[in-house]
N, C-alpha and C. Protein backbone atom coordinates (compact mmCIF):
# COMPACT_ATOMS: atom_id res chain seq x y z
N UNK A 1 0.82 -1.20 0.00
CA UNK A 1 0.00 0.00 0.00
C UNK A 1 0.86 1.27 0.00
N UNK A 2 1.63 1.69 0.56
CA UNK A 2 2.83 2.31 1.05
C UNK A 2 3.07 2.76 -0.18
N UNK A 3 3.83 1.97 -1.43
CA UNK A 3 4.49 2.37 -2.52
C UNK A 3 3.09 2.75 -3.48
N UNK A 4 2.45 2.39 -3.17
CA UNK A 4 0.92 2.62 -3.99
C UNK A 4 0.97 4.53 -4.06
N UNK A 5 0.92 4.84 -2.81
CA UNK A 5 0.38 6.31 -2.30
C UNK A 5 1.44 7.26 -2.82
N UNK A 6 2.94 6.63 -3.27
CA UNK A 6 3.67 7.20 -3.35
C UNK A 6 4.15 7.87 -4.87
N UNK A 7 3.46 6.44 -5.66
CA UNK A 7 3.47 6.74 -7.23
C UNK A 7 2.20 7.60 -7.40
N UNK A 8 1.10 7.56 -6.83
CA UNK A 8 0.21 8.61 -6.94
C UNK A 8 0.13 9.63 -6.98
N UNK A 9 0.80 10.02 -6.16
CA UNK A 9 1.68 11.77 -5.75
C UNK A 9 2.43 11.75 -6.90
N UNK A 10 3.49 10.74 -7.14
CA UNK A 10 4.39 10.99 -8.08
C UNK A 10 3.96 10.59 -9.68
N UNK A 11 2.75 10.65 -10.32
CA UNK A 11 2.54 10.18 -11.24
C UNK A 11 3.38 10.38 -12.74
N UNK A 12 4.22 11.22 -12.58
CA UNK A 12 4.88 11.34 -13.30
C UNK A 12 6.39 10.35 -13.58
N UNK A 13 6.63 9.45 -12.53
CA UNK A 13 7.69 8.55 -12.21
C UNK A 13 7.05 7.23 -12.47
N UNK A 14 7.76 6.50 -12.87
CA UNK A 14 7.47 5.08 -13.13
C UNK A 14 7.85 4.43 -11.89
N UNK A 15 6.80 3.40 -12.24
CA UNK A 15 7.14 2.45 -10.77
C UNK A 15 8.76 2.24 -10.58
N UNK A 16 9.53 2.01 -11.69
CA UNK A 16 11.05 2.01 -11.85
C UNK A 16 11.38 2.59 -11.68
N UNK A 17 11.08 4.11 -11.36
CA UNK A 17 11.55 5.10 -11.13
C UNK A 17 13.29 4.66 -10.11
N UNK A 18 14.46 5.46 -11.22
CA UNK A 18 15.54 5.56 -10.71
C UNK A 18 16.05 6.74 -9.91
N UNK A 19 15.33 7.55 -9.96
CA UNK A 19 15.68 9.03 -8.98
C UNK A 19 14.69 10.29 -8.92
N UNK A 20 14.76 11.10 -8.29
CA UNK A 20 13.82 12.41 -8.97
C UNK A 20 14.88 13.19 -8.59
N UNK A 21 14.61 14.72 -9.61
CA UNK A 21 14.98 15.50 -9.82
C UNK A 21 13.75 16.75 -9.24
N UNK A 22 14.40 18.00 -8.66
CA UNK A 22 13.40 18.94 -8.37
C UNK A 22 14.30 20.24 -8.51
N UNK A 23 13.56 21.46 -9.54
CA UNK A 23 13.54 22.74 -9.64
C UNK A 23 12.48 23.15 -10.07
N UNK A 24 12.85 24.59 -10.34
CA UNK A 24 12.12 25.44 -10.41
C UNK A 24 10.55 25.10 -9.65
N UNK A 25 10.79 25.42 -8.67
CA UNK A 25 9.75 24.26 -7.68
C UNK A 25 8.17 25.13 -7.48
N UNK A 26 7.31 23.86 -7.72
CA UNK A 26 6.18 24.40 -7.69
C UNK A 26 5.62 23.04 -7.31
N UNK A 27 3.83 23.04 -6.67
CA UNK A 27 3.56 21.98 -6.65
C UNK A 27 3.93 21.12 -5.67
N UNK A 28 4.97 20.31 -6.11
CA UNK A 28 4.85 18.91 -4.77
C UNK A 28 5.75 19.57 -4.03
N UNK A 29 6.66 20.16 -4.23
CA UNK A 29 7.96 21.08 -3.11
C UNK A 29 7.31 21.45 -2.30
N UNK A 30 6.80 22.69 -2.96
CA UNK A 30 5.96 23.59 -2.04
C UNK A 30 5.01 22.78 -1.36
N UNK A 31 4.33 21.88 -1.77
CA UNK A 31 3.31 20.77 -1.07
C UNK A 31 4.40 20.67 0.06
N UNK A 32 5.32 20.03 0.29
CA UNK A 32 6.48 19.41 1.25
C UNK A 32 6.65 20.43 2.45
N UNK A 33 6.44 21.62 1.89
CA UNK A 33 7.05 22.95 2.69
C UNK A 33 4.99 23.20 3.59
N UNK A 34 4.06 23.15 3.35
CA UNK A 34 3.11 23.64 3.34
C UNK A 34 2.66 22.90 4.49
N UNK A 35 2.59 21.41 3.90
CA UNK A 35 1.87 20.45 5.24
C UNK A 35 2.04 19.85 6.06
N UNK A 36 2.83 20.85 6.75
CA UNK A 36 3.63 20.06 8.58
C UNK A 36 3.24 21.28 9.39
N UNK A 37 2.28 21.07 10.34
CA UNK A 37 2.29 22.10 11.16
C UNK A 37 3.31 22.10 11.99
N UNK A 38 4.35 22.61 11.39
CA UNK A 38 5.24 23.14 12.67
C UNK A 38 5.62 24.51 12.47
N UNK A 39 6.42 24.94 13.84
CA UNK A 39 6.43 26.45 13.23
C UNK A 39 7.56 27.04 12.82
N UNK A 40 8.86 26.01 12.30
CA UNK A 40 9.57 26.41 11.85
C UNK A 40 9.43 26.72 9.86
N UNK A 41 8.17 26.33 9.79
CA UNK A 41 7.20 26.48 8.15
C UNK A 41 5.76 27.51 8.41
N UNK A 42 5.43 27.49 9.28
CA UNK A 42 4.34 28.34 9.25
C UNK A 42 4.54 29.60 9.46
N UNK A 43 5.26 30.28 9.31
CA UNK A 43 5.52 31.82 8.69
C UNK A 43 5.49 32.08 7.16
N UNK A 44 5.65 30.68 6.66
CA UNK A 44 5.57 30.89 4.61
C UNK A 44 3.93 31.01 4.80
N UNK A 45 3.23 30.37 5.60
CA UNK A 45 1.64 30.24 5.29
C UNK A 45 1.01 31.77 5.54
N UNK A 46 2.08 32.13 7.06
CA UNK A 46 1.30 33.58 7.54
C UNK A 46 1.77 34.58 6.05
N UNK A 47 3.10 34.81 5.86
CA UNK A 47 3.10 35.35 4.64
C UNK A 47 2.24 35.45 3.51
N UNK A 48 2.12 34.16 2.85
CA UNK A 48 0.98 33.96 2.12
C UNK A 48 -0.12 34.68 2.10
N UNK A 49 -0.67 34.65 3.27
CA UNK A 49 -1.82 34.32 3.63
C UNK A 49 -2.39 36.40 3.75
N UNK A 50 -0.73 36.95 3.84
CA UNK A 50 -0.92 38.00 4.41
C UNK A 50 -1.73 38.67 2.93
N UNK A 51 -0.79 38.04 2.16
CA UNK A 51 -1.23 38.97 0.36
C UNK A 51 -2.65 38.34 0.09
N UNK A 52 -3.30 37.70 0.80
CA UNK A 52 -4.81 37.30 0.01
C UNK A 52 -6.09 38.52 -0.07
N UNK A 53 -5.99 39.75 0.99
CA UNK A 53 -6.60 40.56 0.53
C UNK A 53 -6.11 42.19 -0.14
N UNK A 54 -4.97 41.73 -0.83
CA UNK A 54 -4.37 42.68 -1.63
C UNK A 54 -5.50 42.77 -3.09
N UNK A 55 -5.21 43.77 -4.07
CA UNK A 55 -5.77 43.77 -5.44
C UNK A 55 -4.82 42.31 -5.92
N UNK A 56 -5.06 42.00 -6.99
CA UNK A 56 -4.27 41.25 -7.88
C UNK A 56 -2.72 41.41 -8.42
N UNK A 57 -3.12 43.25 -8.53
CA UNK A 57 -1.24 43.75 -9.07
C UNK A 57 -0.34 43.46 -7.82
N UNK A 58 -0.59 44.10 -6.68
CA UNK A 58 -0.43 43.98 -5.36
C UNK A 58 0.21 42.40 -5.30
N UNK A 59 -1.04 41.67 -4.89
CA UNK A 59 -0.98 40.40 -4.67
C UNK A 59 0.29 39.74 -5.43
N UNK A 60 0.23 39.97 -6.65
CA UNK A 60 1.31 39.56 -7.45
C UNK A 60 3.04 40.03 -7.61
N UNK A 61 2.62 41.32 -7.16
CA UNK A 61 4.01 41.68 -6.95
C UNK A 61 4.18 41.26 -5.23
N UNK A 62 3.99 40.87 -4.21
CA UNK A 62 4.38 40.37 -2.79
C UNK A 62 4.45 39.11 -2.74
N UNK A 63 3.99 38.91 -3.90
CA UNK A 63 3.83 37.02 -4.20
C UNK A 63 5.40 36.67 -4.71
N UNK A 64 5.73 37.42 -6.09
CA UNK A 64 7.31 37.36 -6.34
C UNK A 64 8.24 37.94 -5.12
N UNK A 65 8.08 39.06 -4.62
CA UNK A 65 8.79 39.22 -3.66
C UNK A 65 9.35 38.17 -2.48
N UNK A 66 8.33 37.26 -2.06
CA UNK A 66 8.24 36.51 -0.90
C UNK A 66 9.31 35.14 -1.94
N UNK A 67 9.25 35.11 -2.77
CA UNK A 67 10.54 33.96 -3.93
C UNK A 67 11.53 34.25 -3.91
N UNK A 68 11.89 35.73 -3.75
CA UNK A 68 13.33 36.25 -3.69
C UNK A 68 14.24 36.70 -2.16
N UNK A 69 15.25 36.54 -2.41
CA UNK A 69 16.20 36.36 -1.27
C UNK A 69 16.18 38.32 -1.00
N UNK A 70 16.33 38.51 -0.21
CA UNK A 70 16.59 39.69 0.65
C UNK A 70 17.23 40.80 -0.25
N UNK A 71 17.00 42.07 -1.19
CA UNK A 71 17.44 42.62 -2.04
C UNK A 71 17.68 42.01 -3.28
N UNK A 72 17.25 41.14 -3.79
CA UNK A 72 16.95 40.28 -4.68
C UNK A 72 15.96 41.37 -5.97
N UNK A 73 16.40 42.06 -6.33
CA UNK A 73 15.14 42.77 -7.71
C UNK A 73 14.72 41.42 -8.24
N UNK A 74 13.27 42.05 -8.35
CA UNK A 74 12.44 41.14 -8.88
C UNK A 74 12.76 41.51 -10.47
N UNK A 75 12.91 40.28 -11.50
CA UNK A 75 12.66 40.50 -12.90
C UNK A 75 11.83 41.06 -13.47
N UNK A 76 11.55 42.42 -14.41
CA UNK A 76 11.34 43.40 -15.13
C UNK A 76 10.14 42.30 -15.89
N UNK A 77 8.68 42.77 -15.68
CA UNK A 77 7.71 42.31 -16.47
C UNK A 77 7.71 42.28 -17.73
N UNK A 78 7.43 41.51 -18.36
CA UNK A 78 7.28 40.82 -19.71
C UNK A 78 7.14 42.24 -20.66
N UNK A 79 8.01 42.59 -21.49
CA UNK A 79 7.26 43.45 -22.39
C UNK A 79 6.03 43.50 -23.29
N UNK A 80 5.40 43.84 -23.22
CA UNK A 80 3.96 44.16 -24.06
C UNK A 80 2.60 43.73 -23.25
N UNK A 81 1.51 43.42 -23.67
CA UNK A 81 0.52 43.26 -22.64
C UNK A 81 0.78 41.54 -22.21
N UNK A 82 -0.15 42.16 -20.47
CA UNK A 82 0.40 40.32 -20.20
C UNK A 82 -0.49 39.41 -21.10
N UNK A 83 -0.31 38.12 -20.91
CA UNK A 83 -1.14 36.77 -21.45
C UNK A 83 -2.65 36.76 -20.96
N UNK A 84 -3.27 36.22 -21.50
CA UNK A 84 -5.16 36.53 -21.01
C UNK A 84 -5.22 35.87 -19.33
N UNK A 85 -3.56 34.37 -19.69
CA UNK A 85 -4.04 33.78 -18.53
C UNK A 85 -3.14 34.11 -17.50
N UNK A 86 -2.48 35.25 -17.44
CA UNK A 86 -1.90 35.94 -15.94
C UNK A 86 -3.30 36.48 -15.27
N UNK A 87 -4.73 37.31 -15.85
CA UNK A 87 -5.33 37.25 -14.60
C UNK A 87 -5.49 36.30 -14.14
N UNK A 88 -5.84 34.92 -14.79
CA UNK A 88 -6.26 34.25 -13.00
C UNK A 88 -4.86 33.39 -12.33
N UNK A 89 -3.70 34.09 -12.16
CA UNK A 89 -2.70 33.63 -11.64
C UNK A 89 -3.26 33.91 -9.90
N UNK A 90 -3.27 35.16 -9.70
CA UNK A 90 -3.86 35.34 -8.01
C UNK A 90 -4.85 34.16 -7.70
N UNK A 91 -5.84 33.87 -8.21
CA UNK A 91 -7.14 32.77 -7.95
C UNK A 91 -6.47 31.67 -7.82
N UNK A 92 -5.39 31.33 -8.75
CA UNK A 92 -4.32 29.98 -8.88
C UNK A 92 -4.01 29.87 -7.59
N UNK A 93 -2.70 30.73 -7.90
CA UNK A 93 -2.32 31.07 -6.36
C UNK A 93 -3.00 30.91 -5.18
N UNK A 94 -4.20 31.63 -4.87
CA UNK A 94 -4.75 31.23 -3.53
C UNK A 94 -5.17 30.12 -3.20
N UNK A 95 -5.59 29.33 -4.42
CA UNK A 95 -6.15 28.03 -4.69
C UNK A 95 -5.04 27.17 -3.78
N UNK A 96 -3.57 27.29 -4.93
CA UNK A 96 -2.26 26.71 -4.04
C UNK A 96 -2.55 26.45 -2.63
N UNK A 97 -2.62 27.44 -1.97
CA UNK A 97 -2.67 27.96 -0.50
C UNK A 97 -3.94 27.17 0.76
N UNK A 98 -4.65 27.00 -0.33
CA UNK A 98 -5.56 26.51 -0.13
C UNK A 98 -5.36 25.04 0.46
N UNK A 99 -4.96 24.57 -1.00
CA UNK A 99 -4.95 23.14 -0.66
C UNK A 99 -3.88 22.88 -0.02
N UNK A 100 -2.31 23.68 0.17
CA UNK A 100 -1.28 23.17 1.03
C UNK A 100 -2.19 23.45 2.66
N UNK A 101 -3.44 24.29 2.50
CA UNK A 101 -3.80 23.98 4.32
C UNK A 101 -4.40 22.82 4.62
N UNK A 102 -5.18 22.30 3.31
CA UNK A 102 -6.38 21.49 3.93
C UNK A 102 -5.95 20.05 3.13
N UNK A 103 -4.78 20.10 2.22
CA UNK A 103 -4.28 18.84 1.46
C UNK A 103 -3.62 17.49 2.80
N UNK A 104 -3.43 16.63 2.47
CA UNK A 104 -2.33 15.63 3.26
C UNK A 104 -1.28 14.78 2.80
N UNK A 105 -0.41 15.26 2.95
CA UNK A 105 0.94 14.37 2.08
C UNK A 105 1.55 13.29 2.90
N UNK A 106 1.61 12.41 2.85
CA UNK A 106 1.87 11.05 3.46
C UNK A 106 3.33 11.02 3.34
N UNK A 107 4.18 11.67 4.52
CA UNK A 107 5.60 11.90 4.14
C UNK A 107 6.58 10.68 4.64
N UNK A 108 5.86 10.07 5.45
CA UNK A 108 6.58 8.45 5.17
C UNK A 108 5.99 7.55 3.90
N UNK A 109 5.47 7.82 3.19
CA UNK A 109 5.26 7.35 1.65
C UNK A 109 6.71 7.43 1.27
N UNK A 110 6.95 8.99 1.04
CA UNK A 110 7.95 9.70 0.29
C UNK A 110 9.29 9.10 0.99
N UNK A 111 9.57 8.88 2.49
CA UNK A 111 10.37 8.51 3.34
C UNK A 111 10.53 7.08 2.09
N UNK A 112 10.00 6.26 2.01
CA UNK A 112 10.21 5.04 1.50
C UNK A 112 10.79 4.84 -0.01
N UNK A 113 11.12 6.15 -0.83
CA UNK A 113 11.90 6.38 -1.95
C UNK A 113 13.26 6.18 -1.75
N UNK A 114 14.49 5.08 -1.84
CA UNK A 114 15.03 4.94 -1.30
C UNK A 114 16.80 5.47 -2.47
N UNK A 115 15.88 6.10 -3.82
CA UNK A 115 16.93 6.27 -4.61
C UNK A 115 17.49 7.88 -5.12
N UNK A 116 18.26 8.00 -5.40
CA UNK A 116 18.41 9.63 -5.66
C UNK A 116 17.46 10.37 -5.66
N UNK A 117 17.42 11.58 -5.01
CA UNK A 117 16.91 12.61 -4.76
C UNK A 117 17.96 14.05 -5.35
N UNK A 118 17.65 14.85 -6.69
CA UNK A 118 18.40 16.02 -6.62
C UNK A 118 17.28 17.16 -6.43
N UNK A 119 18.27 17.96 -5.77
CA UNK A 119 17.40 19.33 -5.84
C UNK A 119 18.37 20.61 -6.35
N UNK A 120 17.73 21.40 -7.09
CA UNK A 120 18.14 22.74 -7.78
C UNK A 120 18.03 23.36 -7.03
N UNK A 121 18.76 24.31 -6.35
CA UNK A 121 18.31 25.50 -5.64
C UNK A 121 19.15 26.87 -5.90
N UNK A 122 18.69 27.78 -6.20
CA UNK A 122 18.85 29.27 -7.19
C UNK A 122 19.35 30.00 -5.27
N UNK A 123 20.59 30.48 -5.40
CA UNK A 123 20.96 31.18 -3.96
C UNK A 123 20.53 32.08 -4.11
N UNK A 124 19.92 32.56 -4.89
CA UNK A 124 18.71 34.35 -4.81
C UNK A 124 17.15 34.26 -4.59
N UNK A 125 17.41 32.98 -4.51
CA UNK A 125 15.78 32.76 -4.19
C UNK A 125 15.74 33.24 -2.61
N UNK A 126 14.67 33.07 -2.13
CA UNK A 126 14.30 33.47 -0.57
C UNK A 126 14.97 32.05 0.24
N UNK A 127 15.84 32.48 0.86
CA UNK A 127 16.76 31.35 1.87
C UNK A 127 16.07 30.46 2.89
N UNK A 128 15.04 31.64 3.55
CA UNK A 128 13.86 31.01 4.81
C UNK A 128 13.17 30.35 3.95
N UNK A 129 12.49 30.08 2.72
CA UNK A 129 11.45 29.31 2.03
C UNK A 129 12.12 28.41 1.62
N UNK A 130 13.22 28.46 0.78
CA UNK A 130 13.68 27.87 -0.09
C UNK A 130 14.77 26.36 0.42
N UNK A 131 14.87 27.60 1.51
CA UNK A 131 16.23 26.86 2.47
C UNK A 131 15.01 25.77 3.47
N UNK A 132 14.55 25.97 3.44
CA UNK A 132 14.14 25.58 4.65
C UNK A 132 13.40 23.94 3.82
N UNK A 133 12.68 24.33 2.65
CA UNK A 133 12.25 23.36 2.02
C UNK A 133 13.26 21.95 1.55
N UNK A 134 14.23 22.63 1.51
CA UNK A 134 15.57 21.65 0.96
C UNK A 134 16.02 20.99 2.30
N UNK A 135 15.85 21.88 3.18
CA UNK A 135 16.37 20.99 5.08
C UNK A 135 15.21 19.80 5.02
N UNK A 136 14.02 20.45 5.03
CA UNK A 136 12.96 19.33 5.01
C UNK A 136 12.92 18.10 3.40
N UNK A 137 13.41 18.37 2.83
CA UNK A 137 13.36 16.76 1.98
C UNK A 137 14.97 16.75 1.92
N UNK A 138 15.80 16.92 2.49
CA UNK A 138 16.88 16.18 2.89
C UNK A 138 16.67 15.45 4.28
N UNK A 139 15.41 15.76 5.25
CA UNK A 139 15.55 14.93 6.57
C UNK A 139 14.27 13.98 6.18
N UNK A 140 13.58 14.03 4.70
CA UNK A 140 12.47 12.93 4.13
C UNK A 140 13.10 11.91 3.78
N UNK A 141 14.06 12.22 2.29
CA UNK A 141 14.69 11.41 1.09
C UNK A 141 16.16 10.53 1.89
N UNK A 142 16.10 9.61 2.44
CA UNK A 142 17.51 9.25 2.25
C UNK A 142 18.71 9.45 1.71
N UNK A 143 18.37 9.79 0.29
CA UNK A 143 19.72 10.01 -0.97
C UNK A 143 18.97 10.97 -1.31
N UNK A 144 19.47 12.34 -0.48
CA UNK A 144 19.11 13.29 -1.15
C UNK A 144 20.78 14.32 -1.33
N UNK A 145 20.57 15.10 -2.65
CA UNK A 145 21.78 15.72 -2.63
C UNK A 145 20.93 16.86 -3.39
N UNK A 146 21.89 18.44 -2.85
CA UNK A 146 21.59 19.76 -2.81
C UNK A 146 22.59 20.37 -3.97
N UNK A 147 22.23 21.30 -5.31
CA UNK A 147 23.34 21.72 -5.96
C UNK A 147 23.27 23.04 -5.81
N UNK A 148 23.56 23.89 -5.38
CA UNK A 148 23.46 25.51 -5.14
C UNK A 148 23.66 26.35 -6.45
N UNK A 149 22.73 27.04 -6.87
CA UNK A 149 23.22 27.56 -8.67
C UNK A 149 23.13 29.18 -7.58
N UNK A 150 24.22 29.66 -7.55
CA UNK A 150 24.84 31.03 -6.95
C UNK A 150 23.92 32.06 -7.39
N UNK A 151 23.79 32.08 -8.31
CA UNK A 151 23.58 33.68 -9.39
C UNK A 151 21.78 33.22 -10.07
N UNK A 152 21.58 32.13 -9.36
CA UNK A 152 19.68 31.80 -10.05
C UNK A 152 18.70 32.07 -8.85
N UNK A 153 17.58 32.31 -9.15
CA UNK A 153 16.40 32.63 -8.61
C UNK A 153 15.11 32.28 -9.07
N UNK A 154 13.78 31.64 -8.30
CA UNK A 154 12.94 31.04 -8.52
C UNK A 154 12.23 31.75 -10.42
N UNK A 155 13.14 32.99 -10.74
CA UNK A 155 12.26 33.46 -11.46
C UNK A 155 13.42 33.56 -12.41
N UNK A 156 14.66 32.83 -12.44
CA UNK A 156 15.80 33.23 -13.35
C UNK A 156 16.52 31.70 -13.19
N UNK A 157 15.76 30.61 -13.74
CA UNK A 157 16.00 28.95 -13.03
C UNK A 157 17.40 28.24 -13.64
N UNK A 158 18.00 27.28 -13.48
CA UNK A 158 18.62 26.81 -13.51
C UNK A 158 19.18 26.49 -15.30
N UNK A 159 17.75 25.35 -15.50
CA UNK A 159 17.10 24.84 -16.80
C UNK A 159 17.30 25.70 -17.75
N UNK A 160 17.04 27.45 -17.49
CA UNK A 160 17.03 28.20 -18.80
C UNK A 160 18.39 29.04 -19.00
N UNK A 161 18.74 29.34 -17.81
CA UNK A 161 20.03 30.17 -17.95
C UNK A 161 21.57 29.05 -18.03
N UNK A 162 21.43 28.30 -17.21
CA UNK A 162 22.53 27.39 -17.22
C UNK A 162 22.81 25.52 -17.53
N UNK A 163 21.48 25.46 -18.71
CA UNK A 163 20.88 24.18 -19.11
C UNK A 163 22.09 22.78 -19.21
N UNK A 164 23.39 23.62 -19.79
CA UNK A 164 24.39 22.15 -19.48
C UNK A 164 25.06 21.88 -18.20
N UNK A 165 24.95 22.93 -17.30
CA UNK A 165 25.62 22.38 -16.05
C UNK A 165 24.64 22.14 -15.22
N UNK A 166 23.07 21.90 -15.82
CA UNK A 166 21.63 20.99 -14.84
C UNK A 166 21.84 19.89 -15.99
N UNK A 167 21.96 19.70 -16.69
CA UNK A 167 22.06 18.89 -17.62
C UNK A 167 23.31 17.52 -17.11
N UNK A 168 24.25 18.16 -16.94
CA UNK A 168 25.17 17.37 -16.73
C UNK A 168 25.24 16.56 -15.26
N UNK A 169 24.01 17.16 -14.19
CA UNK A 169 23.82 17.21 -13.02
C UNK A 169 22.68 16.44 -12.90
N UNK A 170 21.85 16.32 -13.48
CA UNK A 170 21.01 15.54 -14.28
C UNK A 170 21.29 13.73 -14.99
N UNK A 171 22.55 14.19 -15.73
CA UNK A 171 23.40 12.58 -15.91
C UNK A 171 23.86 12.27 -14.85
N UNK A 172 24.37 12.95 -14.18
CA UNK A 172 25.27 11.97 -13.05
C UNK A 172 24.03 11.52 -12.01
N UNK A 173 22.95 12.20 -11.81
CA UNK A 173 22.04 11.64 -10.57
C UNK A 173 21.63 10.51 -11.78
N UNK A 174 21.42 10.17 -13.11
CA UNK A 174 21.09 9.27 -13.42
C UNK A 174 21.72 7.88 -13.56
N UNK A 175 22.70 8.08 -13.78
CA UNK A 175 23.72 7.23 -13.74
C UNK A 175 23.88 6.69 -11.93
N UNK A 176 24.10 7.52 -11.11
CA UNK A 176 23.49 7.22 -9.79
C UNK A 176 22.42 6.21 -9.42
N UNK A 177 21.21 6.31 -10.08
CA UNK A 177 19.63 5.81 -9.57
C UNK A 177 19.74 4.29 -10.36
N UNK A 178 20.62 4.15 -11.76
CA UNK A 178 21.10 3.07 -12.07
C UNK A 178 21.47 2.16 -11.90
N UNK A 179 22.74 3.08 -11.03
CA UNK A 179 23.78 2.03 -10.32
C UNK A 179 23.28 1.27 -8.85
């Protein structure tokens, strides 16, 4: 049953699954970071929680802010008008929020993944969120290993700016989950 609950969450991994890989994190990370009441995580929720009765522009600019590390400029909006589907990014968003309160992640499921674990992490991202998420699935994953990209941020990722040295980071955790 155990490994059942675990490919469910992970539907994207094959039962063979030889390792996972995690950036530009959205989704199950943040799931990881969201559903432990303790209170060394529940200041990301009060944060959150603080921008839900902002406007949308508002909302959205404290939303990037809270991704970035401490003097961190946020990246210069898209030139020309946004996409139809940035308004309902806020509704998304709260939705997120939503379900990391009232969702349940079965983290001895995840405990029972017993093969590589990488994680991307951008050192301009926000350290208390970011950092804190990577402490918590390094004390989940057994084989978990951390690569620090210095000069990236949740909004400037790994994948797009520096694709052969995630790439190459990428072979070796595979070659890893192999062996």
């Amino acid at each position: 049953m155990r490994s059942q609950r675990i490919w469910r969450f992970t539907p994207g991994i094959s039962r063979r699954g030889t390792s996972v890989s995690m950036w530009k994190l959205r989704g199950s990370c943040a799931w990881l970071m969201f559903t432990a009441s303790t209170a060394s995580i529940l200041w990301a929720t009060r944060d959150f929680r603080a921008l839900e009765p902002l406007p949308p522009d508002q909302f959205m600019a404290g939303f990037v802010q809270l991704q970035l590390a401490p003097g961190v400029e946020p990246p210069p909006p898209p030139q020309g008008p946004s996409p139809q589907w940035m308004a309902t990014r806020p509704a998304g968003l709260r939705a997120f929020i939503d379900a990391f309160d009232n969702g349940h992640l079965d983290i001895e499921a995840l405990r029972a993944f017993d093969r590589p674990v990488y994680f991307a992490l951008g050192s301009r991202s926000n350290p208390d969120y970011y950092g804190r998420m990577a402490d918590r699935l390094a004390a989940i994953f057994p084989d978990f290993s951390i690569e620090r990209f210095s000069e990236r941020h949740h909004f400037d990722p790994p994948h797009r700016i520096e694709p052969e040295r995630l790439a190459n980071s990428l072979l070796a955790l595979w070659q890893r989950g192999e062996s």
